[in-house]
Protein backbone atom coordinates (compact mmCIF):
# COMPACT_ATOMS: atom_id res chain seq x y z
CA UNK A 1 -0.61 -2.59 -2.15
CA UNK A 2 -1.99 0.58 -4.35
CA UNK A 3 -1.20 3.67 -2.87
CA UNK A 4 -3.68 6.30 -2.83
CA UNK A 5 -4.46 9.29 -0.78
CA UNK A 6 -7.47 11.55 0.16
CA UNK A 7 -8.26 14.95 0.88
CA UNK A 8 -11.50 16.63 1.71
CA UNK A 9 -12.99 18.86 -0.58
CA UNK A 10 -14.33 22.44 -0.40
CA UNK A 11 -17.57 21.46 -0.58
CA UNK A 12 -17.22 18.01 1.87
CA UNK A 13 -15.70 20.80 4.44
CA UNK A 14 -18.97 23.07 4.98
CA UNK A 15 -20.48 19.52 6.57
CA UNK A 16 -17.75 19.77 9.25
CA UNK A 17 -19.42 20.86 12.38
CA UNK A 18 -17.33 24.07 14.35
CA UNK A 19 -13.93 24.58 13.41
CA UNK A 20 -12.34 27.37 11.32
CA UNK A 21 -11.72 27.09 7.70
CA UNK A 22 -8.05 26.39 8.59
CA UNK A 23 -8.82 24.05 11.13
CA UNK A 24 -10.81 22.07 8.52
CA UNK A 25 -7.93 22.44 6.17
CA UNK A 26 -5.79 20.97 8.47
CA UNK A 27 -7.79 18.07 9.32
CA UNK A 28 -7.51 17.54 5.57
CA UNK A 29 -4.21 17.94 5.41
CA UNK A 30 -3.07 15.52 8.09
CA UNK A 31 -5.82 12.76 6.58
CA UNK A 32 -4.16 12.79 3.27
CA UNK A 33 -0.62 12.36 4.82
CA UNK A 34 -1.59 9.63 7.15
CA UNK A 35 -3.28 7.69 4.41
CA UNK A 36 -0.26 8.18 2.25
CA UNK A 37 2.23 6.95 5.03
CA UNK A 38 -0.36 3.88 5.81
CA UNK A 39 -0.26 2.94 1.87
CA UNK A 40 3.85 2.36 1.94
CA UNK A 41 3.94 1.34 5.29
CA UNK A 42 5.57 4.22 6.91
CA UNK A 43 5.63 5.55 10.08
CA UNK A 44 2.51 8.22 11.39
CA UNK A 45 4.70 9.82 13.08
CA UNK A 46 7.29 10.88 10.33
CA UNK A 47 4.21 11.68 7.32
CA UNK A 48 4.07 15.27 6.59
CA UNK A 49 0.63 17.61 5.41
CA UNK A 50 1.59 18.51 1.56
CA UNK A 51 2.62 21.96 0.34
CA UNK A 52 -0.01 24.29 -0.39
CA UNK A 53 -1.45 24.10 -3.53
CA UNK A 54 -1.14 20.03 -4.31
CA UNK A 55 -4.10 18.20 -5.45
CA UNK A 56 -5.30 14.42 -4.40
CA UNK A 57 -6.99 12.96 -6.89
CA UNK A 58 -9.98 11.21 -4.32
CA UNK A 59 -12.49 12.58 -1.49
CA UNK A 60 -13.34 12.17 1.61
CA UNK A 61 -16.97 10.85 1.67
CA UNK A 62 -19.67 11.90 3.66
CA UNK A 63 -19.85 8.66 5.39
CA UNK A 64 -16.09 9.34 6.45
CA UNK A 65 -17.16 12.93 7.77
CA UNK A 66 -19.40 11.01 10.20
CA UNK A 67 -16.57 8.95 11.23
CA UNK A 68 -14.36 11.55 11.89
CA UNK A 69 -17.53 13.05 14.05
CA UNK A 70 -17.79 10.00 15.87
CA UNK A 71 -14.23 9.80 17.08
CA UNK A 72 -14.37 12.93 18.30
CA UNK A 73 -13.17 15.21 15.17
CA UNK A 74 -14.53 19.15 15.88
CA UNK A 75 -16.94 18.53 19.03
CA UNK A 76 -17.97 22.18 20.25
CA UNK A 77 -15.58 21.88 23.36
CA UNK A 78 -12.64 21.09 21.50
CA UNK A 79 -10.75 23.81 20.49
CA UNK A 80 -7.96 22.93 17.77
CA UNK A 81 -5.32 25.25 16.33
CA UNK A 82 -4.15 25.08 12.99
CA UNK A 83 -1.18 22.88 10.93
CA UNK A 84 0.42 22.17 14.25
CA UNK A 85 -2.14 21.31 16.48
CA UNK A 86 -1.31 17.64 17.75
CA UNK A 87 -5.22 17.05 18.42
CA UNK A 88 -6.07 17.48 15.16
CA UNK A 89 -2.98 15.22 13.50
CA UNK A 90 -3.99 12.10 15.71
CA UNK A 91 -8.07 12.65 15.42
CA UNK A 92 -7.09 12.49 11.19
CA UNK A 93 -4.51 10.11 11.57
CA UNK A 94 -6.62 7.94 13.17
CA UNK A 95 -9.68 8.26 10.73
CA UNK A 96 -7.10 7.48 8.15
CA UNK A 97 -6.06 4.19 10.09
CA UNK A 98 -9.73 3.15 9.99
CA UNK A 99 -10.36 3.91 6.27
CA UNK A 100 -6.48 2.64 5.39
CA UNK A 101 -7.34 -0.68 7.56
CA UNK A 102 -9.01 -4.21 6.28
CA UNK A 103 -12.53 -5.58 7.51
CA UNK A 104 -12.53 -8.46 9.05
CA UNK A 105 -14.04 -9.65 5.97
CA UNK A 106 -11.74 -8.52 4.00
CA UNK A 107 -8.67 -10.13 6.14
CA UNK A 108 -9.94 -13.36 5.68
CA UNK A 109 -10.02 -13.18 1.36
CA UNK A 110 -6.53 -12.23 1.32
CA UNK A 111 -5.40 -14.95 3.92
CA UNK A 112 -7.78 -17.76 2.61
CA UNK A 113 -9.42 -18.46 5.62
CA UNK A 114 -12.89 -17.91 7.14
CA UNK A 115 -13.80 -14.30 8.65
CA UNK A 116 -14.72 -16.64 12.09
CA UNK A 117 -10.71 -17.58 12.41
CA UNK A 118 -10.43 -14.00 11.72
CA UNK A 119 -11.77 -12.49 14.38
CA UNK A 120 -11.04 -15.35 16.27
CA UNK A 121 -7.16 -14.47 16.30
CA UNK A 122 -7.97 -11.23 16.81
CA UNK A 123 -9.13 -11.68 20.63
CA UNK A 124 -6.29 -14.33 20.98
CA UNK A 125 -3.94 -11.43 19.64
CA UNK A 126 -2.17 -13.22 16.54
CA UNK A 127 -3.74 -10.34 14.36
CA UNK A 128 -3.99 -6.75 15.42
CA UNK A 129 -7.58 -5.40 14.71
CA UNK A 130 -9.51 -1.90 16.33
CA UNK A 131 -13.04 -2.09 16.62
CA UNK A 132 -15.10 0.59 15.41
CA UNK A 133 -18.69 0.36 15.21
CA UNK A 134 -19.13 -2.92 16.56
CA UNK A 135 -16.54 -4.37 13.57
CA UNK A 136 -12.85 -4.95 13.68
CA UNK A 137 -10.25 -3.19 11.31
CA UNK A 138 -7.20 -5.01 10.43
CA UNK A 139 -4.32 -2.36 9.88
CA UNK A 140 -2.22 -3.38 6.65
CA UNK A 141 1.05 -3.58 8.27
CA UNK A 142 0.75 -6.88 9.69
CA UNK A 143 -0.27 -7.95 6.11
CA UNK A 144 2.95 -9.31 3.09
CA UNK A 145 1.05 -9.96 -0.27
CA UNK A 146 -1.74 -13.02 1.44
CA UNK A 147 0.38 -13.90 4.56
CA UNK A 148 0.86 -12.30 7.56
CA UNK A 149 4.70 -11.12 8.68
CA UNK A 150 6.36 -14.07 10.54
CA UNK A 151 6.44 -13.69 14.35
CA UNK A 152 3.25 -11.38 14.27
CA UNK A 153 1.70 -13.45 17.16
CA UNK A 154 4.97 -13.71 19.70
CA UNK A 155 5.39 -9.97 19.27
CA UNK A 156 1.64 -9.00 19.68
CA UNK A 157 1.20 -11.04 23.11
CA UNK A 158 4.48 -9.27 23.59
CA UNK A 159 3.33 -5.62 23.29
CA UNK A 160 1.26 -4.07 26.34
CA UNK A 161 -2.69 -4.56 25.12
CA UNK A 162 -3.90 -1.32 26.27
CA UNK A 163 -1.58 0.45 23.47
CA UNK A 164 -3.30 3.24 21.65
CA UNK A 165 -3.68 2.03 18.00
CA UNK A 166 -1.85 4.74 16.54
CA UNK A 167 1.42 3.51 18.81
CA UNK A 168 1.16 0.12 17.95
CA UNK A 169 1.00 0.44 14.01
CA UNK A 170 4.07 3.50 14.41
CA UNK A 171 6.39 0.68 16.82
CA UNK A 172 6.30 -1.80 13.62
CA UNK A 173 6.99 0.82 11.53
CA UNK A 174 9.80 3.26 13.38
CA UNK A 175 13.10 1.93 12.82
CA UNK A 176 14.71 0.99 16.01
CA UNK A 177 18.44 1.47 17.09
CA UNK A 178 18.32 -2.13 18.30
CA UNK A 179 17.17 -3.42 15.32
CA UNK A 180 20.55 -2.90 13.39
CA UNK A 181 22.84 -6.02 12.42
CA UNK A 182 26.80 -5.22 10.75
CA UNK A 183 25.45 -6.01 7.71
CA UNK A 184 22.73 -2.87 8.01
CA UNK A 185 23.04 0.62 6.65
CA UNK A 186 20.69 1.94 9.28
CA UNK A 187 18.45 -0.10 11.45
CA UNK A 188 15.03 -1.02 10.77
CA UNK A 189 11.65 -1.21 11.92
CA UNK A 190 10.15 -4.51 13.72
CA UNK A 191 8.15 -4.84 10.47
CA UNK A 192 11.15 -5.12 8.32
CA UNK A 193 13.11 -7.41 10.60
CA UNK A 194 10.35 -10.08 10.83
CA UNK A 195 9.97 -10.43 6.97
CA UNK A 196 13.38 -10.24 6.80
CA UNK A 197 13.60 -13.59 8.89
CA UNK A 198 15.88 -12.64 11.38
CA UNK A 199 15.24 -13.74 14.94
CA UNK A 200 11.53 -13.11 16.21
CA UNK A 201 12.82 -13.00 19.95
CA UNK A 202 14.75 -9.85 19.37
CA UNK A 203 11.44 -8.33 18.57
CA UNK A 204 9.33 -9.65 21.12
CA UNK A 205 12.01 -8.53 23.94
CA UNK A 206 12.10 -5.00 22.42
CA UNK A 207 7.94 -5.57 22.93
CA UNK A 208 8.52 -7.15 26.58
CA UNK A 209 10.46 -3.95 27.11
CA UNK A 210 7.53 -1.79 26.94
CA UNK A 211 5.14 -3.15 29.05
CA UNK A 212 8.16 -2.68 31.76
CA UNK A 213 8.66 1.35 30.68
């Protein structure tokens, strides 16, 4: 997959609603992390804002500034802080998840199949789609070049359904101490144990384990 990232730019920030200049900067900041962490499959929760002073080459567009509205991004009661603020990191990383994220449509070119069976195995939960505006988006994690990682289905019916997004695509991609055979440097993430063929179960009881938490 290409990797890419976004920031906003000085003149997409005066649309922002509220907010501080550095609030808006962070929002920025935190967008064009999480969208670079989505694009190599890394963890949310580990992606970092860039130094001062670096560039991104694209822009947040002003239909993305009314998604970021709609979710909730610099309402007049909110009241966000700067760099650090952990309201602002989740409202951007989750805008980024959205715009980082296949449509349905777009699922069902890449596996070969109609967009029906699409969303079809998105209510049965053997995909893992939001909906957002009345449409589903397919996060690219559960995606290998046109197939989708073995076990996907086991471990989603696995996982506790009322997960926030953000948790669910960070769980496949935080590498977990129990996911570490003799063979292993360091362990890894449920996403790289399924494509790595090892046994499905081992996922799916780390997934059972939540829902018990």
């Amino acid at each position: 997959m290409a990797e890419h990232s976004a920031t906003l730019s000085s003149d997409a920030l005066d649309y922002l609603p509220s907010g501080s200049a550095a609030e808006k900067r962070s929002l920025a900041k935190w967008y064009a992390a999480a969208k670079l962490a989505l694009a190599r499959n890394r963890p949310l929760t580990t992606a970092t804002t860039p130094p001062p002073g670096r560039h991104h080459a694209a822009e947040l567009a002003s239909a993305e500034l009314d998604a970021l509205r709609s979710v909730g991004a610099f309402t007049d009661y909110v009241v966000v802080g700067a760099d650090n603020d952990p309201l602002i990191r989740s409202q951007a990383q989750y805008m980024a998840l959205l715009e980082e994220s296949l449509s349905a449509a777009e699922a069902a070119k890449l596996l070969r199949v109609d967009v029906s069976r699409v969303r079809q195995r998105v209510r049965e939960r053997s995909l893992f789609g939001l909906e957002y505006e009345g449409s589903w988006r397919l996060p690219r994690f559960q995606f290998e070049r046109r197939l989708v990682i073995p076990g996907l289905a086991k471990v989603l019916k696995a996982l506790p359904s009322d997960l926030f997004p953000l948790d669910v695509v960070d769980w496949f991609l935080l590498p977990d101490p129990e996911l570490l055979s003799d063979s292993d440097a360091s362990p890894l993430s449920p996403r790289e144990w399924l494509l790595s063929g090892r046994p499905i179960e081992t996922v799916a009881r780390l997934a059972r384990d939540l829902t018990r938490a």
